[in-house]
C-alpha atoms as a PDB file:
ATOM      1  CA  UNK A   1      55.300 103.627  22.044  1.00  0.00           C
ATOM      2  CA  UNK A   2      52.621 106.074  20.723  1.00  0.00           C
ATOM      3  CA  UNK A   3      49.624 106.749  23.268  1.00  0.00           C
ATOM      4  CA  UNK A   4      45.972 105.284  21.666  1.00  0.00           C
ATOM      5  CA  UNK A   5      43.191 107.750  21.173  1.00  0.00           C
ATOM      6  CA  UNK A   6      41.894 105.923  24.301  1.00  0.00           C
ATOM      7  CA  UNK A   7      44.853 106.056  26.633  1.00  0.00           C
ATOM      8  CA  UNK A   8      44.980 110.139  25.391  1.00  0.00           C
ATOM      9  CA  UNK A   9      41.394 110.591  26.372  1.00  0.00           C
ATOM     10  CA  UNK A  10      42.367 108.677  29.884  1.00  0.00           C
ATOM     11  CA  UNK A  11      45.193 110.077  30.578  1.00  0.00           C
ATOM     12  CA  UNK A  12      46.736 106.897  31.124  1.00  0.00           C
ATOM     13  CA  UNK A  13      48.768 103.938  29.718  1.00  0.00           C
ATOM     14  CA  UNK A  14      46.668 100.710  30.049  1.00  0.00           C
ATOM     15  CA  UNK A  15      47.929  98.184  32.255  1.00  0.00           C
ATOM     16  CA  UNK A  16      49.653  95.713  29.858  1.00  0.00           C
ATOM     17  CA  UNK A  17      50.922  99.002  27.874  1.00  0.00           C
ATOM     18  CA  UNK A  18      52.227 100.102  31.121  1.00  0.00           C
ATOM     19  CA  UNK A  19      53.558  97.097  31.876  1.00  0.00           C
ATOM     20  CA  UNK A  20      55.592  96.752  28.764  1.00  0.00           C
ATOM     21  CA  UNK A  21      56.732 100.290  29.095  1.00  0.00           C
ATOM     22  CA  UNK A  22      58.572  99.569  32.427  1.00  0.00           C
ATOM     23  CA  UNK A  23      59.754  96.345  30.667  1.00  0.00           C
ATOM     24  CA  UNK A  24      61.429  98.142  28.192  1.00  0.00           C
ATOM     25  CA  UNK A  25      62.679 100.830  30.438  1.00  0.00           C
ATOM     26  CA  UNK A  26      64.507  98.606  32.945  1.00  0.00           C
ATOM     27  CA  UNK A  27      65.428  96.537  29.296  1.00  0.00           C
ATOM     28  CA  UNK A  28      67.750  99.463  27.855  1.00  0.00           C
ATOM     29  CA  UNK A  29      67.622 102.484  30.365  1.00  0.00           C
ATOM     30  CA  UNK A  30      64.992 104.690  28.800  1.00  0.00           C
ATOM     31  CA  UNK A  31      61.767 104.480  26.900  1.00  0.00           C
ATOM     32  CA  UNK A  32      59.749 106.907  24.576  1.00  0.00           C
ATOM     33  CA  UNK A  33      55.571 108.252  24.679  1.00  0.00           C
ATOM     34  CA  UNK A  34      54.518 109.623  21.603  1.00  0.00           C
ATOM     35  CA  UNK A  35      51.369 111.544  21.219  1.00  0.00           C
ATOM     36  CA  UNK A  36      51.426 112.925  24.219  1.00  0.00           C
ATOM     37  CA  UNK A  37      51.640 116.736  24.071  1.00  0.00           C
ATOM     38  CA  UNK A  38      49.127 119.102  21.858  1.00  0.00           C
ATOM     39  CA  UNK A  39      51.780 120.722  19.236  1.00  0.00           C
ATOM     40  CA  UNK A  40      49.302 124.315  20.013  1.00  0.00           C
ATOM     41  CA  UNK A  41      50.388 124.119  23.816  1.00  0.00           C
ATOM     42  CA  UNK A  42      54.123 123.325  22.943  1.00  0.00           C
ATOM     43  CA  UNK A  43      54.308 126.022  20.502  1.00  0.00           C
ATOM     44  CA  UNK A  44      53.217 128.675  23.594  1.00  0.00           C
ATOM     45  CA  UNK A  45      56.011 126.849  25.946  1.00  0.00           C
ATOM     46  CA  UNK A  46      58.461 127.133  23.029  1.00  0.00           C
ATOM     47  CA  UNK A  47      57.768 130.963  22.834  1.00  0.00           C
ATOM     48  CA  UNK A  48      58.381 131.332  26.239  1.00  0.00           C
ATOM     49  CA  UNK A  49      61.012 130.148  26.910  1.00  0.00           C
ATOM     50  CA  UNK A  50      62.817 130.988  23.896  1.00  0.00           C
ATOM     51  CA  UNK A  51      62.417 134.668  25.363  1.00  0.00           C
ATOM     52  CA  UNK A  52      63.489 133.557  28.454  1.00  0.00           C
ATOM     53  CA  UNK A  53      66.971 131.459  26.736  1.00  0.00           C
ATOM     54  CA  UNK A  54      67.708 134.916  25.007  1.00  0.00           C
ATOM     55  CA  UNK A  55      67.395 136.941  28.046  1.00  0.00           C
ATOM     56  CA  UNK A  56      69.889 134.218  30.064  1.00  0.00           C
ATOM     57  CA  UNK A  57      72.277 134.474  27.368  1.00  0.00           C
ATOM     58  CA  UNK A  58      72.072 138.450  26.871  1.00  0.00           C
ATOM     59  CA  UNK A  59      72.835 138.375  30.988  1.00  0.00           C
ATOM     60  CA  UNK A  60      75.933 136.092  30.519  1.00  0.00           C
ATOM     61  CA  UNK A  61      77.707 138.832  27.758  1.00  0.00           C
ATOM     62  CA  UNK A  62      76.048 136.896  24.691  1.00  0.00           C
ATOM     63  CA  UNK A  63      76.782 133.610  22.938  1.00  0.00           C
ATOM     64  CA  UNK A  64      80.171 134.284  22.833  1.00  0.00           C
ATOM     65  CA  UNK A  65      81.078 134.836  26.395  1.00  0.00           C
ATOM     66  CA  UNK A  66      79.853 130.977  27.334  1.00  0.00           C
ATOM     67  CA  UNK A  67      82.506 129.197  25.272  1.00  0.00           C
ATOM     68  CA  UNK A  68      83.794 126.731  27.349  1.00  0.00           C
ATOM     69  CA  UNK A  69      80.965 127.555  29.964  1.00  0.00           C
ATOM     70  CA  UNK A  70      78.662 125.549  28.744  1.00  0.00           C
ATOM     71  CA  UNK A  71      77.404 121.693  27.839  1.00  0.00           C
ATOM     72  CA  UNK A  72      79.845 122.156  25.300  1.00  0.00           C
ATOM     73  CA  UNK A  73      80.459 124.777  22.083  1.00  0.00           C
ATOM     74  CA  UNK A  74      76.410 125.825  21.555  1.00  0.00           C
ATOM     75  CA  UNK A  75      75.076 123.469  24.076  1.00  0.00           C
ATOM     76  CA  UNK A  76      73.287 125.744  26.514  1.00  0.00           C
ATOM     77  CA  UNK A  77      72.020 124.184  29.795  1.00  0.00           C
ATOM     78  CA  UNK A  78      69.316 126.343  30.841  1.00  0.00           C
ATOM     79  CA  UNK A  79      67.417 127.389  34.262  1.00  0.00           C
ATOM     80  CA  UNK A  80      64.117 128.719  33.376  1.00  0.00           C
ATOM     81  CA  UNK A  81      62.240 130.430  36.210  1.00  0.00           C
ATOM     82  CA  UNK A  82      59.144 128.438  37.099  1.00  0.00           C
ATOM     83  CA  UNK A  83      56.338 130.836  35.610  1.00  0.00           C
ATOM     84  CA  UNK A  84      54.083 129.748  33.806  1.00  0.00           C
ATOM     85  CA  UNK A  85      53.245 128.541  31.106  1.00  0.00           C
ATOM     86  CA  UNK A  86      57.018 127.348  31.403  1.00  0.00           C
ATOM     87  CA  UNK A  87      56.178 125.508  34.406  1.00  0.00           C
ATOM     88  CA  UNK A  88      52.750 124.421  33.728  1.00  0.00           C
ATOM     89  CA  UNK A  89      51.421 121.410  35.180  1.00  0.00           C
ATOM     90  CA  UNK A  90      51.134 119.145  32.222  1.00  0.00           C
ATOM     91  CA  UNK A  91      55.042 119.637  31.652  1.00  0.00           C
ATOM     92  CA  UNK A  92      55.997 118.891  35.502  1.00  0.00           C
ATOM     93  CA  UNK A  93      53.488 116.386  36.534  1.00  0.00           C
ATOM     94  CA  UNK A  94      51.663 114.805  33.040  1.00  0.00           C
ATOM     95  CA  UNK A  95      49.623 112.080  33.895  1.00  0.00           C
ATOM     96  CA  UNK A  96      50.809 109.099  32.105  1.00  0.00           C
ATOM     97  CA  UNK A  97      54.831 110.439  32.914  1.00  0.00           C
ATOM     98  CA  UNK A  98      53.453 109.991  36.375  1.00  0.00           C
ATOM     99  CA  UNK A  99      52.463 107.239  36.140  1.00  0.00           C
ATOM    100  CA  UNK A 100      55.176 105.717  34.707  1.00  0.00           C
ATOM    101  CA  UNK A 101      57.608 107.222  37.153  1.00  0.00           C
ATOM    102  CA  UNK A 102      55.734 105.917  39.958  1.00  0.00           C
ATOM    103  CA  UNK A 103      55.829 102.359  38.413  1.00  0.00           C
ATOM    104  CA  UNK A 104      59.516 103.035  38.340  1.00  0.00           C
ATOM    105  CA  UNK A 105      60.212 104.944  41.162  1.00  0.00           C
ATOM    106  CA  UNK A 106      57.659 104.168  43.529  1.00  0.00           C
ATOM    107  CA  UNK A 107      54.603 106.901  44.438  1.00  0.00           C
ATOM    108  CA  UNK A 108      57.126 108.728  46.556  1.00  0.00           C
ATOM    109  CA  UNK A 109      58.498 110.343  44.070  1.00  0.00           C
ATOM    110  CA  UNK A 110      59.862 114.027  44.236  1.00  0.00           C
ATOM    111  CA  UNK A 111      61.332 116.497  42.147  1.00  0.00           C
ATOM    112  CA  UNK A 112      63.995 119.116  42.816  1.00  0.00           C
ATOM    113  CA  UNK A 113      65.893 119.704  39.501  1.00  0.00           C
ATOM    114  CA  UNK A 114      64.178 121.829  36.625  1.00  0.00           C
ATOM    115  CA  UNK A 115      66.315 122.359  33.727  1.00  0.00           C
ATOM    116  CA  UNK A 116      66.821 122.874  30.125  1.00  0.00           C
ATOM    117  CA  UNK A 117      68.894 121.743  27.171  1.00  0.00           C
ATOM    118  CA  UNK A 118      69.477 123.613  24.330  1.00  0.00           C
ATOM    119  CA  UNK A 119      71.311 122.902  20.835  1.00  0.00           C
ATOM    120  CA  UNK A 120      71.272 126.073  18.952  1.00  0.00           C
ATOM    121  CA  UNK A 121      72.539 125.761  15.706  1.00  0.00           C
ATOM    122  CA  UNK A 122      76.740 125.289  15.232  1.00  0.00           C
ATOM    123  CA  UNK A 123      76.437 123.133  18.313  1.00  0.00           C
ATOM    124  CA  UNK A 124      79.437 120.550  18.286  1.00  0.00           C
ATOM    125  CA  UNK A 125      79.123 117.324  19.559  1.00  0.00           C
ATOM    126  CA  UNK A 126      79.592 116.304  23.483  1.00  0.00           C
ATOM    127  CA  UNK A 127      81.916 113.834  25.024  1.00  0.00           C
ATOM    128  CA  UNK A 128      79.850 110.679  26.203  1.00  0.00           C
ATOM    129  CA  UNK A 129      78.920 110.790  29.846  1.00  0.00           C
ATOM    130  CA  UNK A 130      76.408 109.273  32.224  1.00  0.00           C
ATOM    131  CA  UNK A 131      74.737 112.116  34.279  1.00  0.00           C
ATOM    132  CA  UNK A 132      74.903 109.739  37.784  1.00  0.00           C
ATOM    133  CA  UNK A 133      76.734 107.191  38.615  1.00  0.00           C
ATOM    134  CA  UNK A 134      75.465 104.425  41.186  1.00  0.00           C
ATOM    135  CA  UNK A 135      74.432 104.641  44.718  1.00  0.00           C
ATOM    136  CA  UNK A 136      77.226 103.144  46.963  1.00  0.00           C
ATOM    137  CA  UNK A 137      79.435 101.785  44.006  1.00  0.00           C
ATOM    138  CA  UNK A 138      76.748  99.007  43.155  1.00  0.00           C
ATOM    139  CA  UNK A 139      74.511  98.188  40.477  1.00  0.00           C
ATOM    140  CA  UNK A 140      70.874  98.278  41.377  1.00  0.00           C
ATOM    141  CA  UNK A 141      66.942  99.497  40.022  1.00  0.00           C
ATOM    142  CA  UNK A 142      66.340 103.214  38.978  1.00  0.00           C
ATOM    143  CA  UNK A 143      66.719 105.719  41.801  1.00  0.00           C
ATOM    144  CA  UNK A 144      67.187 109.237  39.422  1.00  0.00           C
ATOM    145  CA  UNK A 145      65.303 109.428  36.014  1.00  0.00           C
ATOM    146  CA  UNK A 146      65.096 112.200  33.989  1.00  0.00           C
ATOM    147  CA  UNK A 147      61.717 113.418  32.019  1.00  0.00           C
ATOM    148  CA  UNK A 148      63.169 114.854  28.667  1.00  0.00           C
ATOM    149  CA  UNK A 149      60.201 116.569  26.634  1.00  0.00           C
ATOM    150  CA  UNK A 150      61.144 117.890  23.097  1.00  0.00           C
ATOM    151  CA  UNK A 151      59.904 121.715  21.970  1.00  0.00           C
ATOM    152  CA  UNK A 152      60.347 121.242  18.259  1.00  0.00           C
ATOM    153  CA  UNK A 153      60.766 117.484  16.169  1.00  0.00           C
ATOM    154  CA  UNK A 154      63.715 115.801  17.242  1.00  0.00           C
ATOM    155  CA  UNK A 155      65.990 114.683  13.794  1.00  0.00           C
ATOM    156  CA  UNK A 156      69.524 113.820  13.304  1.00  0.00           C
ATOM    157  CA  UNK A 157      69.900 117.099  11.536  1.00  0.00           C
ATOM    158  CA  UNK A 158      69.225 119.430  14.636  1.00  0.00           C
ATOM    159  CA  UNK A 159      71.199 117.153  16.956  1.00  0.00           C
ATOM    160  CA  UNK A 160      68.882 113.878  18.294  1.00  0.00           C
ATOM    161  CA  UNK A 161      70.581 112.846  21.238  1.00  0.00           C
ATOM    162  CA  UNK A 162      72.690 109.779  20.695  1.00  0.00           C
ATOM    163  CA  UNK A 163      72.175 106.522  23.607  1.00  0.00           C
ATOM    164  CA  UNK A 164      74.044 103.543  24.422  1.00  0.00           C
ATOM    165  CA  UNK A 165      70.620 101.345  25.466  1.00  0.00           C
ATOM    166  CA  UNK A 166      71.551  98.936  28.028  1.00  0.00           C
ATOM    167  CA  UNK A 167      74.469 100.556  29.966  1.00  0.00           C
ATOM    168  CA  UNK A 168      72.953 102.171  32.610  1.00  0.00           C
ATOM    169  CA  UNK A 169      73.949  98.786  34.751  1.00  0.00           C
ATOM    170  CA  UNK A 170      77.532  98.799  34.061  1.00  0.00           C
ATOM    171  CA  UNK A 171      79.905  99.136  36.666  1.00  0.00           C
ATOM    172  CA  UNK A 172      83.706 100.786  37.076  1.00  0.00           C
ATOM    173  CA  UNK A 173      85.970 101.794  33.945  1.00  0.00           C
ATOM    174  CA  UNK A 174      86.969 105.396  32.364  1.00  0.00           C
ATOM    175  CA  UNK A 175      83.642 106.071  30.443  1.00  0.00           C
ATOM    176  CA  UNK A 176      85.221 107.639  26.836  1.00  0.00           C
ATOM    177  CA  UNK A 177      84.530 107.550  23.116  1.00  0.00           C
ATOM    178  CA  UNK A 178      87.231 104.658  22.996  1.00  0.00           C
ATOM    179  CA  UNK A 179      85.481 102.811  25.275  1.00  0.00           C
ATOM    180  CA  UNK A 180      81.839 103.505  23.865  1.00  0.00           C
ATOM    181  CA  UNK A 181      82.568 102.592  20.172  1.00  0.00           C
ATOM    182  CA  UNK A 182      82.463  98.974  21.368  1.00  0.00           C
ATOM    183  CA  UNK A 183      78.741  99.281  21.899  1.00  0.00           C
ATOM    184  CA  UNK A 184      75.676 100.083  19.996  1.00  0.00           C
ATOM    185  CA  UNK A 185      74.063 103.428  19.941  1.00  0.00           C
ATOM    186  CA  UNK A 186      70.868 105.083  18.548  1.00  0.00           C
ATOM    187  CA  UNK A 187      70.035 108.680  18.207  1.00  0.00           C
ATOM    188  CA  UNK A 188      66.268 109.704  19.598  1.00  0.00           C
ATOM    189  CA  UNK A 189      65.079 110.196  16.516  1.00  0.00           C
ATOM    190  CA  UNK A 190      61.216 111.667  17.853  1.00  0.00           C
ATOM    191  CA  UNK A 191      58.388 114.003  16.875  1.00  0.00           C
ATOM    192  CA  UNK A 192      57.235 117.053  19.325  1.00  0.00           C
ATOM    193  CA  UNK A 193      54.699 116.037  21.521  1.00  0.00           C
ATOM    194  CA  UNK A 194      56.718 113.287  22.976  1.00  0.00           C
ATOM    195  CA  UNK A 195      58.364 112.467  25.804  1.00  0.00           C
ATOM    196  CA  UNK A 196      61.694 110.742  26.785  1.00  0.00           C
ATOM    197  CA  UNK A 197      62.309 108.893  30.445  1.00  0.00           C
ATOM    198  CA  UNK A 198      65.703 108.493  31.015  1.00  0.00           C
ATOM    199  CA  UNK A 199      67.699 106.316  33.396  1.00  0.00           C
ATOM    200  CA  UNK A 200      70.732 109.366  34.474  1.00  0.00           C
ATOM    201  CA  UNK A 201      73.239 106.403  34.550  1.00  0.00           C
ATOM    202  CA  UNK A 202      72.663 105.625  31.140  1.00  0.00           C
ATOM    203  CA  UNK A 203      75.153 106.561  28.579  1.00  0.00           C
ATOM    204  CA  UNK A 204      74.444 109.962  25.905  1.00  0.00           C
ATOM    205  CA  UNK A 205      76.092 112.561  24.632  1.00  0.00           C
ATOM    206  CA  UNK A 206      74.854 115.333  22.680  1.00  0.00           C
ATOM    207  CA  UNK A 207      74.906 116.266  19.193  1.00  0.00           C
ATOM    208  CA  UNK A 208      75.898 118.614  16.254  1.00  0.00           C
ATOM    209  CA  UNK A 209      72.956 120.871  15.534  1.00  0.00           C
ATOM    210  CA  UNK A 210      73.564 121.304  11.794  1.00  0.00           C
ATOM    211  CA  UNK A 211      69.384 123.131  11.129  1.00  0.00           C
ATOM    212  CA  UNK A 212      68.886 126.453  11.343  1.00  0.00           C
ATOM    213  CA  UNK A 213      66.770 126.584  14.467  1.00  0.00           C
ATOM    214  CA  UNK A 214      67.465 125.782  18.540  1.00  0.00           C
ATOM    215  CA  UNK A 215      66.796 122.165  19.178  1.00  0.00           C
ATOM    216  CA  UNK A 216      65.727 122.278  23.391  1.00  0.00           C
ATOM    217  CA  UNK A 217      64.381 119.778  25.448  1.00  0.00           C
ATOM    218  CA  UNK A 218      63.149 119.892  29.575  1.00  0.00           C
ATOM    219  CA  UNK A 219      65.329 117.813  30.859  1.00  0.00           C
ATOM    220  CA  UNK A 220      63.418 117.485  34.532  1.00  0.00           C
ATOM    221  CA  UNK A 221      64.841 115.375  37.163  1.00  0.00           C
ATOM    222  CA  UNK A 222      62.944 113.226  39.680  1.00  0.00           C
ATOM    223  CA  UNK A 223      64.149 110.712  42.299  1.00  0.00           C
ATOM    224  CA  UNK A 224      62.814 108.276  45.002  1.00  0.00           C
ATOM    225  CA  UNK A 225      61.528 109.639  47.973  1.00  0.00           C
ATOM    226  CA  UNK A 226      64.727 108.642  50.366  1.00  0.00           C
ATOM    227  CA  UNK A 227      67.092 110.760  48.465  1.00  0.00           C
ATOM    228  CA  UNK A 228      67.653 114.615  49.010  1.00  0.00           C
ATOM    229  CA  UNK A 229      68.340 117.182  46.293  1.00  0.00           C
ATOM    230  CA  UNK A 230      68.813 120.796  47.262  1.00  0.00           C
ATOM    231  CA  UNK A 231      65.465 122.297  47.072  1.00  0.00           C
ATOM    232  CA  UNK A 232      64.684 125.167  45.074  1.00  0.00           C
ATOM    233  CA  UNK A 233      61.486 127.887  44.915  1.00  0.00           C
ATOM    234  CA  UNK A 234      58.440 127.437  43.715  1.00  0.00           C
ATOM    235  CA  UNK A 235      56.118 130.803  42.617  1.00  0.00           C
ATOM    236  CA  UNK A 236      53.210 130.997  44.295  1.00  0.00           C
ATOM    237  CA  UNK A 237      51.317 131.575  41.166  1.00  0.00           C
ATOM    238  CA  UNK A 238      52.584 128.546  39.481  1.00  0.00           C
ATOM    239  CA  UNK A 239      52.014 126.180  43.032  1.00  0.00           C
ATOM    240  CA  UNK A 240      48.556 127.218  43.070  1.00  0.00           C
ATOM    241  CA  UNK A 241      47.675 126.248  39.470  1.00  0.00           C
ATOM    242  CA  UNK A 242      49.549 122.794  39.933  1.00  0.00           C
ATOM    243  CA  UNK A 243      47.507 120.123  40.330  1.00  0.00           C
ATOM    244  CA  UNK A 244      48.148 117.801  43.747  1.00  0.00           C
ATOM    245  CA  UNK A 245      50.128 115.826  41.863  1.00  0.00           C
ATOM    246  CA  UNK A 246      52.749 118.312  40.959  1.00  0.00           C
ATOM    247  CA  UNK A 247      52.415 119.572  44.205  1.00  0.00           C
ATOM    248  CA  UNK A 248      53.116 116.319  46.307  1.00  0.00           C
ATOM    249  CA  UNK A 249      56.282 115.842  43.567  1.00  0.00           C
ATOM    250  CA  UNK A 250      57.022 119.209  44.082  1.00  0.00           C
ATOM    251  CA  UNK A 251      56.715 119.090  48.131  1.00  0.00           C
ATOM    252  CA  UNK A 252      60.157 119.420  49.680  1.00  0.00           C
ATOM    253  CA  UNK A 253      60.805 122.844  47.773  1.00  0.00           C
ATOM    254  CA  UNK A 254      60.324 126.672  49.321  1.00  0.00           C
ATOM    255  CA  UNK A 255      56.964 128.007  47.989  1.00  0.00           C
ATOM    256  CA  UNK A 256      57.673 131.878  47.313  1.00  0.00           C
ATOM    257  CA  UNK A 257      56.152 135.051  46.026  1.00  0.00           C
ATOM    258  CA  UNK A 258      56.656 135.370  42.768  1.00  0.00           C
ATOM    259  CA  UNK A 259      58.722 138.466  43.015  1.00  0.00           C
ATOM    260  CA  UNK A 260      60.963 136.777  44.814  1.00  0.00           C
ATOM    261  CA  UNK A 261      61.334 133.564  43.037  1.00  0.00           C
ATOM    262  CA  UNK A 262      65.017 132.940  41.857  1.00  0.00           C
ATOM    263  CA  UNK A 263      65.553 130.043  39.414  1.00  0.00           C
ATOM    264  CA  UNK A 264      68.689 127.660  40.405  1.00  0.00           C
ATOM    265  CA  UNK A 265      72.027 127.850  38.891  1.00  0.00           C
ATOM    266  CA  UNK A 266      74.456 126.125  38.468  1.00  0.00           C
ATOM    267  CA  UNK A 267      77.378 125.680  41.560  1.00  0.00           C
ATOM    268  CA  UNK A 268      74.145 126.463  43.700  1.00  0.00           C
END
């Protein structure tokens, strides 16, 4: 679904495009906004954080000292601090993302899980996974999405995510390739300035990144009100530019100086 020039200008989806966005959603576990993001503001995040991905894997020994550490061979998940622009307000709490998540999730919604994805280039491919399973053993309506917003085009060459649309219901069973080959997939095939919402029981794996440039995505977690991440801190630079959206999402996590911010990690 690409945003109008009107629903841009409103920052919002109208209500039958809304509507049919949730349909679709709760139809095959995930749905995709185009025309979302200016490509000049994207470009500035990208640079950012790209200094920021170096400087994580310089800390870790290089590239070659997260083999088997990793997502899988290349496939870096990624911590950024919450600076800014990194953690700028249109990335954390965009309006119409918002306003989808509420439609899914209710206006309670919160957010405790700020991450990144990254295929650089040689990635392999991952095993297919969900990323959570169901609450209590039982099927039952979103609870966890995740808010996946591309840096750079998304194409089969640099590693598109493959989907299995429609499993995020299923219930029980060893989840491998075996057992996936029996279903249809598509690979999230998208241009930069879109974003993904993604139900995290969903079946996905990752993919080879055979271009010559990193292929990263946010990959930002939010989850109905009741349940209870482990919070992490906030800057106090980056809190006070958020707008009270982001902040009310934001609102169960430690607001810190920004010398003494820490990003999460992961076992923490």
């Amino acid at each position: 679904m690409k945003l109008t020039k009107e629903e841009k200008a409103a920052g919002l989806l109208l209500p039958e495009r809304l509507n049919k966005a949730v349909q679709t959603f709760n139809d095959v576990g995930y749905v995709v906004i185009e025309n979302v993001y200016d490509a000049a503001f994207l470009d500035t995040v990208r640079t950012a954080y790209e200094t920021e991905l170096a400087r994580f894997i310089q800390s870790k020994g290089g590239l070659a000292a997260l083999e088997g550490k990793t997502f899988g061979k290349n496939h870096i998940g990624f911590f950024p601090p919450l600076h800014l622009p990194l953690a700028h307000t249109q990335l954390v709490a965009q309006p119409v993302a918002v306003q989808l998540m509420q439609a899914l999730l209710g206006e309670d919604i919160q957010c405790a899980f700020f991450h990144t994805n990254t295929a650089l280039p040689g990635s392999g491919i991952q095993p297919v996974h969900r990323d959570t399973g169901h609450l209590m053993g039982v099927a039952h309506p979103v609870a966890t999405l995740v808010l996946n917003i591309p840096l750079c085009d998304f194409t089969i060459a640099n590693g598109a995510t493959e989907v299995w649309p429609g499993t995020h219901p299923i219930l029980g069973g060893v989840l491998d390739d075996e057992r996936a080959a029996a279903f249809p997939s598509v690979r999230t095939e998208i241009p930069v300035g879109s974003f993904i919402l993604r139900d995290m029981r969903m079946w996905h794996r990752g993919m080879p990144n055979d271009s010559d440039n990193p292929r990263t995505m946010y990959a930002i977690v939010y989850e109905r009100g009741f349940i209870r991440t482990p919070v992490i801190t906030v800057p106090r630079t980056t809190w006070e530019s958020w707008s009270d959206t982001a902040q009310h999402i934001f609102r169960h996590n430690q607001v810190v100086e920004d010398t003494e911010h820490t990003p999460r990690v992961w076992g923490a």
